[in-house]
C-alpha atoms as a PDB file:
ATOM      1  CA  UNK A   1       0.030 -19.229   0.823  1.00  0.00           C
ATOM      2  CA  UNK A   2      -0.694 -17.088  -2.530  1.00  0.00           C
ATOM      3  CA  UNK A   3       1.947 -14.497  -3.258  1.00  0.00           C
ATOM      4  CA  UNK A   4      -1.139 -11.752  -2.985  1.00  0.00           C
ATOM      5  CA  UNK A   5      -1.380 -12.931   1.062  1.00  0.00           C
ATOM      6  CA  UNK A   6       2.585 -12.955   0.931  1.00  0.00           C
ATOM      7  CA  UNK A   7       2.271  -8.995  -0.664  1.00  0.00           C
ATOM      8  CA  UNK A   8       0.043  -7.672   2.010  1.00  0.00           C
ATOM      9  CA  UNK A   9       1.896  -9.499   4.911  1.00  0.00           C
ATOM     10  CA  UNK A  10       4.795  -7.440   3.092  1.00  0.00           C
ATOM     11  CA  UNK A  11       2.655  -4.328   3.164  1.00  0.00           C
ATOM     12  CA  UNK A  12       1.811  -4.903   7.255  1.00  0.00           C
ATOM     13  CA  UNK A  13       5.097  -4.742   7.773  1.00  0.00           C
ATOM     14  CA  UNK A  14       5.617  -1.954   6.178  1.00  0.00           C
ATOM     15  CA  UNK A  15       3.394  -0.144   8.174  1.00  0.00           C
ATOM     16  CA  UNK A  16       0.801   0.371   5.879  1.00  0.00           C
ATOM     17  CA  UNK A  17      -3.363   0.073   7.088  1.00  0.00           C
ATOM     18  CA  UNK A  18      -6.037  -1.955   5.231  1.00  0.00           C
ATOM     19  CA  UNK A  19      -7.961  -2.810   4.073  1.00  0.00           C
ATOM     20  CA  UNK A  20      -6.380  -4.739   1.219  1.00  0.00           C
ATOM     21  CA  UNK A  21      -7.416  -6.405  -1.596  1.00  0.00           C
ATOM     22  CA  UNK A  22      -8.558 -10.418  -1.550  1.00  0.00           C
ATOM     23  CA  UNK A  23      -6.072 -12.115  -3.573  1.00  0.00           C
ATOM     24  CA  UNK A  24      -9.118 -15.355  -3.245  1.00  0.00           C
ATOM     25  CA  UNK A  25     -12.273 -13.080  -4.091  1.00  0.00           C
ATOM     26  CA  UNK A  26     -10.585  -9.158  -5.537  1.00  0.00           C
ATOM     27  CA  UNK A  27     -12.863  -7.606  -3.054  1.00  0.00           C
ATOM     28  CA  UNK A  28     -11.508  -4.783  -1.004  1.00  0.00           C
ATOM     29  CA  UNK A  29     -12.058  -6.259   2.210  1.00  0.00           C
ATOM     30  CA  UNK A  30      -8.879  -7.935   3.805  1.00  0.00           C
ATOM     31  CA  UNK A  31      -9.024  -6.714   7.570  1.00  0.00           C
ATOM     32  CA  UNK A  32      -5.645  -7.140   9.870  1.00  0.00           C
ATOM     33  CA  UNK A  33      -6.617  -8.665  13.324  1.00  0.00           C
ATOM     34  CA  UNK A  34      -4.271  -8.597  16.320  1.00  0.00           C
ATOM     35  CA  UNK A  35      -4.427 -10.016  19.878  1.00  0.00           C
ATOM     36  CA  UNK A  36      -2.217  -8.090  22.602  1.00  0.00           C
ATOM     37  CA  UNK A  37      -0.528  -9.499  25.639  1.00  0.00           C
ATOM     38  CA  UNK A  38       0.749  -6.778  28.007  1.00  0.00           C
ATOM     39  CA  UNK A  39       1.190  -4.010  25.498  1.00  0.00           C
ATOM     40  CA  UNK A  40       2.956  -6.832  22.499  1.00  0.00           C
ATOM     41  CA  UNK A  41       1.405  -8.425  19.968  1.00  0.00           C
ATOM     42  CA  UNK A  42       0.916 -12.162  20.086  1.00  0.00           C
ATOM     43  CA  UNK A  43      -0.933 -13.008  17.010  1.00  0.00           C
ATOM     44  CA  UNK A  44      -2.019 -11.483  13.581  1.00  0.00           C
ATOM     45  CA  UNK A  45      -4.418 -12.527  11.200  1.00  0.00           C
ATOM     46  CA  UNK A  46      -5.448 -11.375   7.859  1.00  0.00           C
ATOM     47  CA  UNK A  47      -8.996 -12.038   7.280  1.00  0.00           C
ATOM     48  CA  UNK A  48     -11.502 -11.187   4.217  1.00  0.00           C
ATOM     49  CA  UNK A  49     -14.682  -9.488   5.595  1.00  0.00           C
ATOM     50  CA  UNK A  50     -16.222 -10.888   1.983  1.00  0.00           C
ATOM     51  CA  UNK A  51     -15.880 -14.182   1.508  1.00  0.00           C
ATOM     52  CA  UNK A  52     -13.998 -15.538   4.979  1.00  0.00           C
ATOM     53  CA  UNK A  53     -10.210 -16.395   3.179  1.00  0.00           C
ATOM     54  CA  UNK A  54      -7.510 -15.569   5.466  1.00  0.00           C
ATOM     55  CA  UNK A  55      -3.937 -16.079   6.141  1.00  0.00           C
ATOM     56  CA  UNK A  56      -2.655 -17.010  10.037  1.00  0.00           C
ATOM     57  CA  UNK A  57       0.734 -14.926  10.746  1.00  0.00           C
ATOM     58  CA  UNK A  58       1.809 -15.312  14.622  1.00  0.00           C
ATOM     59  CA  UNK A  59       4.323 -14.000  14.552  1.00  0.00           C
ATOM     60  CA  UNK A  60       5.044 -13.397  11.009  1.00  0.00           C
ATOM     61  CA  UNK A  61       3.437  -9.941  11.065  1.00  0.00           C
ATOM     62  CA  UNK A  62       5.373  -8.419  13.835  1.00  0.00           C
END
């Protein structure tokens, strides 16, 4: 993983919203998905609503 996914993982956990620029494309269009399991997250993923590059974090975003 690219240290640009490995800065906005760093800025989800921070708290901050997207969207965030696509270290793969440098379109502002990195999205944060998360799927919920009685009120907890169980997975995040960081998807680019341009060109589809993304980084899998279950887990790693919480």
């Amino acid at each position: 993983m690219s240290s640009g996914w490995r800065d906005i993982i760093d800025s989800v956990r921070e708290g901050a919203g997207g969207p965030w620029m696509c270290p793969e494309c440098d379109e502002v269009a990195v999205e944060l998905g998360q799927r919920f399991v009685r009120r907890g997250v169980v997975e995040s993923t960081l998807l680019c609503l341009a060109c589809e590059a993304g980084a899998d974090g279950a887990g790693s975003l919480r």
